[in-house]
N, C-alpha and C. Protein backbone atom coordinates (compact mmCIF):
# COMPACT_ATOMS: atom_id res chain seq x y z
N UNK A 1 -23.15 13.03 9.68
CA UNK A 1 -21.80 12.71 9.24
C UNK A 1 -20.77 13.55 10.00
N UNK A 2 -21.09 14.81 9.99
CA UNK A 2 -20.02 15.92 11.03
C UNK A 2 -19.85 15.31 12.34
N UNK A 3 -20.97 14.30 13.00
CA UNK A 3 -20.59 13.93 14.78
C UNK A 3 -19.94 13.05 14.27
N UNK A 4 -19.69 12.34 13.10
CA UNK A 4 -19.01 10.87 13.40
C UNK A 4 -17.41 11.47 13.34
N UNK A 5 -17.27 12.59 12.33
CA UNK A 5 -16.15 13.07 12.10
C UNK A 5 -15.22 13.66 13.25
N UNK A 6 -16.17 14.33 13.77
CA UNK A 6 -16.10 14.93 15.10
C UNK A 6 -15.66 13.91 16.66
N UNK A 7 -16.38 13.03 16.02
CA UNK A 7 -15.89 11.92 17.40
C UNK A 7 -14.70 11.61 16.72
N UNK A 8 -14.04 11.04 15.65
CA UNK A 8 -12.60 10.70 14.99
C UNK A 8 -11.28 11.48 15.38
N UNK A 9 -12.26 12.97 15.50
CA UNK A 9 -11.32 13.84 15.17
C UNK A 9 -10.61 14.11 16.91
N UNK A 10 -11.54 13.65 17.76
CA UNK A 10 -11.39 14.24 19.35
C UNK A 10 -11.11 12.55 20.12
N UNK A 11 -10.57 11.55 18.83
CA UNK A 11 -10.25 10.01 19.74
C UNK A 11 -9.04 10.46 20.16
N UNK A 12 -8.71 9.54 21.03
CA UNK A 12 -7.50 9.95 21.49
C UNK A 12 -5.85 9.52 20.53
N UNK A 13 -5.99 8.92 19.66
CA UNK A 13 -4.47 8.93 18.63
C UNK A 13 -4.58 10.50 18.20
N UNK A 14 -5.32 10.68 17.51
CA UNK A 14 -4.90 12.04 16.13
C UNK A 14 -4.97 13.18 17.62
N UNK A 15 -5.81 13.69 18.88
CA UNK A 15 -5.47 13.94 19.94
C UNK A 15 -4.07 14.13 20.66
N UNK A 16 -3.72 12.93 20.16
CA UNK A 16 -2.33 12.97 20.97
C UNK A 16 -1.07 13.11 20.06
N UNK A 17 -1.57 13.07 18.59
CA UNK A 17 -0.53 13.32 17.63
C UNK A 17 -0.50 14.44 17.30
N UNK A 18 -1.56 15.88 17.56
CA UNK A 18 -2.13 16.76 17.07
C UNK A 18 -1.28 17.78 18.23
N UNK A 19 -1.50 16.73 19.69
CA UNK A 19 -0.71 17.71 20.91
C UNK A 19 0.93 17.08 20.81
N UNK A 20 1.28 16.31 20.34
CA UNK A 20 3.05 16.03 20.17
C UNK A 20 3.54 17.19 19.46
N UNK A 21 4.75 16.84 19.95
CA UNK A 21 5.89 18.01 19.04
C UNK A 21 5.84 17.24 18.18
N UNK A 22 6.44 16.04 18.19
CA UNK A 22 6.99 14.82 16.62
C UNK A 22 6.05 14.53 16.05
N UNK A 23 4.93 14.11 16.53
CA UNK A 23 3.70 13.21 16.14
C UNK A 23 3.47 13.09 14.66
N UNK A 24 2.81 14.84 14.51
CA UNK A 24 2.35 14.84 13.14
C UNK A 24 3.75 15.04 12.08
N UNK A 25 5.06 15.65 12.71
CA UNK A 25 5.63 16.32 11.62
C UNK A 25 6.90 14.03 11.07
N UNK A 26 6.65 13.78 12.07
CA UNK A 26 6.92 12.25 11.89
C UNK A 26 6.06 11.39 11.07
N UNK A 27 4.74 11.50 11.46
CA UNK A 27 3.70 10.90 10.42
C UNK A 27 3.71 11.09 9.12
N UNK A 28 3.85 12.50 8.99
CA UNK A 28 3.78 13.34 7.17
C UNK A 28 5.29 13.35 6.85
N UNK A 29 6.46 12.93 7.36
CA UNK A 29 7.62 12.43 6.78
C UNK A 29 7.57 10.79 6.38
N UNK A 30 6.71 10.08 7.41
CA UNK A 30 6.41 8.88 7.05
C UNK A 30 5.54 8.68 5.81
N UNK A 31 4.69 9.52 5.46
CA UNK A 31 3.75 9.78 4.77
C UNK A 31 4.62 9.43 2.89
N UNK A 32 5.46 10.86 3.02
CA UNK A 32 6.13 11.22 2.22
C UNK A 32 6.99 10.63 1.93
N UNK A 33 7.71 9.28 2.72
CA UNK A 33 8.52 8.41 1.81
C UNK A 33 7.79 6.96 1.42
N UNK A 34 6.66 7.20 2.00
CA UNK A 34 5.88 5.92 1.42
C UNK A 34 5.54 6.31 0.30
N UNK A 35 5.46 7.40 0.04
CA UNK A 35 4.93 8.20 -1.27
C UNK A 35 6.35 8.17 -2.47
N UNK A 36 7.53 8.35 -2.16
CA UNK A 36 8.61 8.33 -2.69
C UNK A 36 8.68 6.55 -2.99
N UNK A 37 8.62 5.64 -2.13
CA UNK A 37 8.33 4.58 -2.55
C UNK A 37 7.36 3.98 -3.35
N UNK A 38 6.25 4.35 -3.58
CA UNK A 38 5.31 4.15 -4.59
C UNK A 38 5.70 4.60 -5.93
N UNK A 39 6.47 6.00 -5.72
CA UNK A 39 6.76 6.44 -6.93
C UNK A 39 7.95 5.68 -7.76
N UNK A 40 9.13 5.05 -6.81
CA UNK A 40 9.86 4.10 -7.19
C UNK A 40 9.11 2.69 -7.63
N UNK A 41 8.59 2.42 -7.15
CA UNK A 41 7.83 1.13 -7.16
C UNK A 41 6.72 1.33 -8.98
N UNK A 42 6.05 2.39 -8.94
CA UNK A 42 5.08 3.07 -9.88
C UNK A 42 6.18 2.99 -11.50
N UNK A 43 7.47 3.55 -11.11
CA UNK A 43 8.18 3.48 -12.18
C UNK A 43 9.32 2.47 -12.92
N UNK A 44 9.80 1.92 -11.91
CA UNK A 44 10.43 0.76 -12.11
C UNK A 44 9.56 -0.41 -12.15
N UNK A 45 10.04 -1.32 -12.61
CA UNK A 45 9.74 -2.86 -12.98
C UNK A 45 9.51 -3.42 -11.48
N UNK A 46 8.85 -3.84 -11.37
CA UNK A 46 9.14 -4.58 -9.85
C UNK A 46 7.75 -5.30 -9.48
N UNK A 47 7.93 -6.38 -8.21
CA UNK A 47 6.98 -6.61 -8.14
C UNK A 47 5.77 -6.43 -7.75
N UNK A 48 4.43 -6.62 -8.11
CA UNK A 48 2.90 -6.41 -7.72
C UNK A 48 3.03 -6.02 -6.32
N UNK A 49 3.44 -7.44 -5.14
CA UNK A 49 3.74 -7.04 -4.18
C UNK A 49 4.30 -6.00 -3.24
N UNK A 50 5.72 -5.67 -3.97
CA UNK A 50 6.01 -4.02 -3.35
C UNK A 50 5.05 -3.27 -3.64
N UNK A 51 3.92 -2.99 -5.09
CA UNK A 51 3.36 -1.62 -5.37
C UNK A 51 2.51 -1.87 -4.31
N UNK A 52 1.63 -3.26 -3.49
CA UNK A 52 0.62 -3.19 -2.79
C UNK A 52 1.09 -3.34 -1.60
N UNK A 53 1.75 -3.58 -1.27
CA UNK A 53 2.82 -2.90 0.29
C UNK A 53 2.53 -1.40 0.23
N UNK A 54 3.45 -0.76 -0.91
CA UNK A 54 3.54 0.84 -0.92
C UNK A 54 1.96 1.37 -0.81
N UNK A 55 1.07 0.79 -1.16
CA UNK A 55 -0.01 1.65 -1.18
C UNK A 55 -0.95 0.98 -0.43
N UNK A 56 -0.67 0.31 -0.04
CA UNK A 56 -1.44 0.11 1.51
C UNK A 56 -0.97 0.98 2.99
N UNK A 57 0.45 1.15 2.43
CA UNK A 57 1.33 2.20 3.77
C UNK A 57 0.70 3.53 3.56
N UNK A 58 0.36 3.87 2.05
CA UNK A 58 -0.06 5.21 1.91
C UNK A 58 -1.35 5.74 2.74
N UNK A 59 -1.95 4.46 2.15
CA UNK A 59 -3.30 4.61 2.69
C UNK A 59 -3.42 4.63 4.27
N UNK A 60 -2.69 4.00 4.89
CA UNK A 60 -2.81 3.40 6.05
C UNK A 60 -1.98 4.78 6.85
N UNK A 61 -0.81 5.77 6.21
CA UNK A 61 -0.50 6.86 7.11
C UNK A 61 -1.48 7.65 6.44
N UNK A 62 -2.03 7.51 4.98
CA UNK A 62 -3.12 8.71 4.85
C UNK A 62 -4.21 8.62 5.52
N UNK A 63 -4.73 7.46 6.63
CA UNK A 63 -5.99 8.02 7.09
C UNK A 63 -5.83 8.56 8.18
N UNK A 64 -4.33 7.99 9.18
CA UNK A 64 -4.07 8.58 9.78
C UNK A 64 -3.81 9.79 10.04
N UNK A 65 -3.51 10.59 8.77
CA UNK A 65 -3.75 11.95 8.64
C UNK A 65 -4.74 13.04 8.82
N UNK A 66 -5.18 11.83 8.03
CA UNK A 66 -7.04 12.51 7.81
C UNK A 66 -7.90 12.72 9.45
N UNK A 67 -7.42 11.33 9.97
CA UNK A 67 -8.20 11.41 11.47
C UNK A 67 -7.60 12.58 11.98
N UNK A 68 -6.70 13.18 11.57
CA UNK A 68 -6.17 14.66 12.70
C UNK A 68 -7.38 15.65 12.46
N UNK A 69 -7.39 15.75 11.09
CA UNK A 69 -8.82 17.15 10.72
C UNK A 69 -9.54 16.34 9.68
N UNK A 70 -10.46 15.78 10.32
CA UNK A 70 -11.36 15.03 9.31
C UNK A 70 -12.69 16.05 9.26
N UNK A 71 -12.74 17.04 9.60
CA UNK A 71 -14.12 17.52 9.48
C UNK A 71 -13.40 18.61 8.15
N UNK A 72 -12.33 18.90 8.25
CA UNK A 72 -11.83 20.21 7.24
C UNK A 72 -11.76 19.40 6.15
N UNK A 73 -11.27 18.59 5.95
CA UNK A 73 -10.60 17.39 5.02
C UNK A 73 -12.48 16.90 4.21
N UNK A 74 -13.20 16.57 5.13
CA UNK A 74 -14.40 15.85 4.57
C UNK A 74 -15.38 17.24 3.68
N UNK A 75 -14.94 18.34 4.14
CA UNK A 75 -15.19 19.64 3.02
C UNK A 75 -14.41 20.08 2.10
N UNK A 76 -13.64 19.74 1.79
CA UNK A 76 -12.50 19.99 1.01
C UNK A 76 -12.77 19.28 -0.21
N UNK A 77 -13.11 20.08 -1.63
CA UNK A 77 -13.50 19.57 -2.75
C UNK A 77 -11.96 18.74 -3.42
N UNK A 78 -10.56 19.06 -3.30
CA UNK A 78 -9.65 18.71 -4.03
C UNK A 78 -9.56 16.83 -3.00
N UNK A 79 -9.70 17.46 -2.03
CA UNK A 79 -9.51 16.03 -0.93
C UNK A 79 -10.48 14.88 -1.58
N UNK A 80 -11.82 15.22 -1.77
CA UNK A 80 -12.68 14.49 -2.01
C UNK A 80 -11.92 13.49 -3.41
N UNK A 81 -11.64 15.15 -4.86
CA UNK A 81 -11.36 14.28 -6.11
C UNK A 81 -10.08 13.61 -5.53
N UNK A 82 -9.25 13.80 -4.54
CA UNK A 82 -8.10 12.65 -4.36
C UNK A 82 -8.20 11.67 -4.20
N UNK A 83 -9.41 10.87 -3.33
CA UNK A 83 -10.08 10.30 -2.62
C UNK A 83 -10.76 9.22 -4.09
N UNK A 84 -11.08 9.92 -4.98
CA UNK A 84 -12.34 9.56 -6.22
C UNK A 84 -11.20 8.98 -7.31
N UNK A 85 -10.21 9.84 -7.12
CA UNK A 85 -8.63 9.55 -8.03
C UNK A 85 -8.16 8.05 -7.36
N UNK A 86 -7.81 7.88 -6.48
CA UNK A 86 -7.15 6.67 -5.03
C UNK A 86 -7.91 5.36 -5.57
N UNK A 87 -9.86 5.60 -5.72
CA UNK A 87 -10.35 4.42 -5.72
C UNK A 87 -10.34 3.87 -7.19
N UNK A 88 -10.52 5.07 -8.20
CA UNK A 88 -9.97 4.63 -9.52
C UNK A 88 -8.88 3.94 -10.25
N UNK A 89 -7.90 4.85 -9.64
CA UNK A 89 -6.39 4.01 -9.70
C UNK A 89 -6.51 2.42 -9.46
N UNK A 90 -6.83 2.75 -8.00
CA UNK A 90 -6.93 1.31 -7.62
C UNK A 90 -8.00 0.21 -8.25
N UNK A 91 -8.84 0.40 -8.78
CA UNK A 91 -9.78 -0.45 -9.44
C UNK A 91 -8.87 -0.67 -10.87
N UNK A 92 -8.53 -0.16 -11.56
CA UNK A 92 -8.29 -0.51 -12.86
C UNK A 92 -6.86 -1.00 -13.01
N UNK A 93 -6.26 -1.45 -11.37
CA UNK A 93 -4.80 -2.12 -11.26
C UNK A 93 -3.71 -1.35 -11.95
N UNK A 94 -2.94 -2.56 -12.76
CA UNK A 94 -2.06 -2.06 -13.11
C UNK A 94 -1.39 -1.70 -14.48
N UNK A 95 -3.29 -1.33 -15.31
CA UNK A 95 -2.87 -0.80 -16.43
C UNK A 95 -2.82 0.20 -16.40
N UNK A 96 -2.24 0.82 -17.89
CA UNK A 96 -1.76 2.29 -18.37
C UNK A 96 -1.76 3.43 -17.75
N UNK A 97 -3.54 3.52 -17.92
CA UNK A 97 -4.01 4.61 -16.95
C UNK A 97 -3.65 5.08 -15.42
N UNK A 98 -3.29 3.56 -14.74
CA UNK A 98 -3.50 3.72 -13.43
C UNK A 98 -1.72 4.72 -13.07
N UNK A 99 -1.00 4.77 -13.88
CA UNK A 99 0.41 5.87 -13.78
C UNK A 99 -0.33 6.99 -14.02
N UNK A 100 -1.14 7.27 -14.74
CA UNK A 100 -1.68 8.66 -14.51
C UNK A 100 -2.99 9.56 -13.52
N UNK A 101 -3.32 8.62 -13.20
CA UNK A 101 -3.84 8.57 -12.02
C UNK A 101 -3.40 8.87 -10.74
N UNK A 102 -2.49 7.96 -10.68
CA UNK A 102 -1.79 8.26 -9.57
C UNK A 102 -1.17 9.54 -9.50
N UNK A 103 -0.40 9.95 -10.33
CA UNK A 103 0.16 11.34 -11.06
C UNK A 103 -0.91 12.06 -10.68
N UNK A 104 -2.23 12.01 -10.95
CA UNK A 104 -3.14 13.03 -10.47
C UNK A 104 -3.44 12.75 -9.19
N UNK A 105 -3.55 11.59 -8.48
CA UNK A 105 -3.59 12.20 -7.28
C UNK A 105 -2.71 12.96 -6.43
N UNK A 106 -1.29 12.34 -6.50
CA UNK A 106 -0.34 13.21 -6.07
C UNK A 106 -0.51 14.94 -6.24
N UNK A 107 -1.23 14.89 -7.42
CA UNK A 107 -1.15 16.93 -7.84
C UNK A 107 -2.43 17.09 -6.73
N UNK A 108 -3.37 16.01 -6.76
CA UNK A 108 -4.43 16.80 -5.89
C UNK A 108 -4.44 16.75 -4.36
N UNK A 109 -3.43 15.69 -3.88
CA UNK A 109 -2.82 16.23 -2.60
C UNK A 109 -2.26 17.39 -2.36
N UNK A 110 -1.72 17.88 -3.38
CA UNK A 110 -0.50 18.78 -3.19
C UNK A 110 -1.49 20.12 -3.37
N UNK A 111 -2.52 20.09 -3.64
CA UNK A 111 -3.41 21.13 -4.28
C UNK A 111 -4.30 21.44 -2.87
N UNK A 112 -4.52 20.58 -2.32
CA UNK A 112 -5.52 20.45 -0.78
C UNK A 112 -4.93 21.43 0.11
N UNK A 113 -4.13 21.73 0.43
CA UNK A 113 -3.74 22.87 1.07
C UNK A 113 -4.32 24.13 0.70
N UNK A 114 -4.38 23.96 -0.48
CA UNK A 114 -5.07 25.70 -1.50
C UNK A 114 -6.59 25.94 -1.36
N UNK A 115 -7.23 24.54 -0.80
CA UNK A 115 -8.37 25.14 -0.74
C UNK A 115 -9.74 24.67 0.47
């Protein structure tokens, strides 16, 4: 599993976003208002469609993230429960639970740095 990570981690996008000045600090601003949009989307009334726009963008700049340090990221116990949080949410749509869920994943992004 570490060579596959390892080949991800040395392709040439996250490579060349990893050696940019803008790359990454553009990606994780992109990151962060797709995330501000979900949270609008998460709390207001609106339609199915925007929430699965918003969290397909999430997903789609979060792996791009991930491909920068996927070998640190794939050891990382809070990354993993974010990861375990993401597919839960998403399975049980758009009942009750899935606002608190999400709520926890957001804390366990924010927690991945710590460990």
């Amino acid at each position: 599993m570490t060579g596959v990570l390892q080949v991800i981690q040395s392709s040439a996008l996250p490579t060349a976003l990893r050696e940019s000045t803008w790359g990454f600090p553009i990606l994780a601003a992109l990151h962060v208002v797709m995330l501000a949009w979900f949270g609008a989307v998460l709390l207001l009334p609106g339609s199915p469609r925007a929430r699965q726009w918003a969290v397909g963008m999430l997903i789609a700049t979060g792996a791009i993230l991930f491909a920068l340090q996927p070998v640190r990221y794939a050891s990382n116990p809070v990354f993993l429960l974010k990861l375990a949080l993401i597919a839960a949410a998403i399975a049980i749509g758009q009942r009750r639970w899935s606002s608190v869920l999400w709520i926890a994943v957001i804390c366990a992004a924010r927690a991945i740095a710590y460990f």
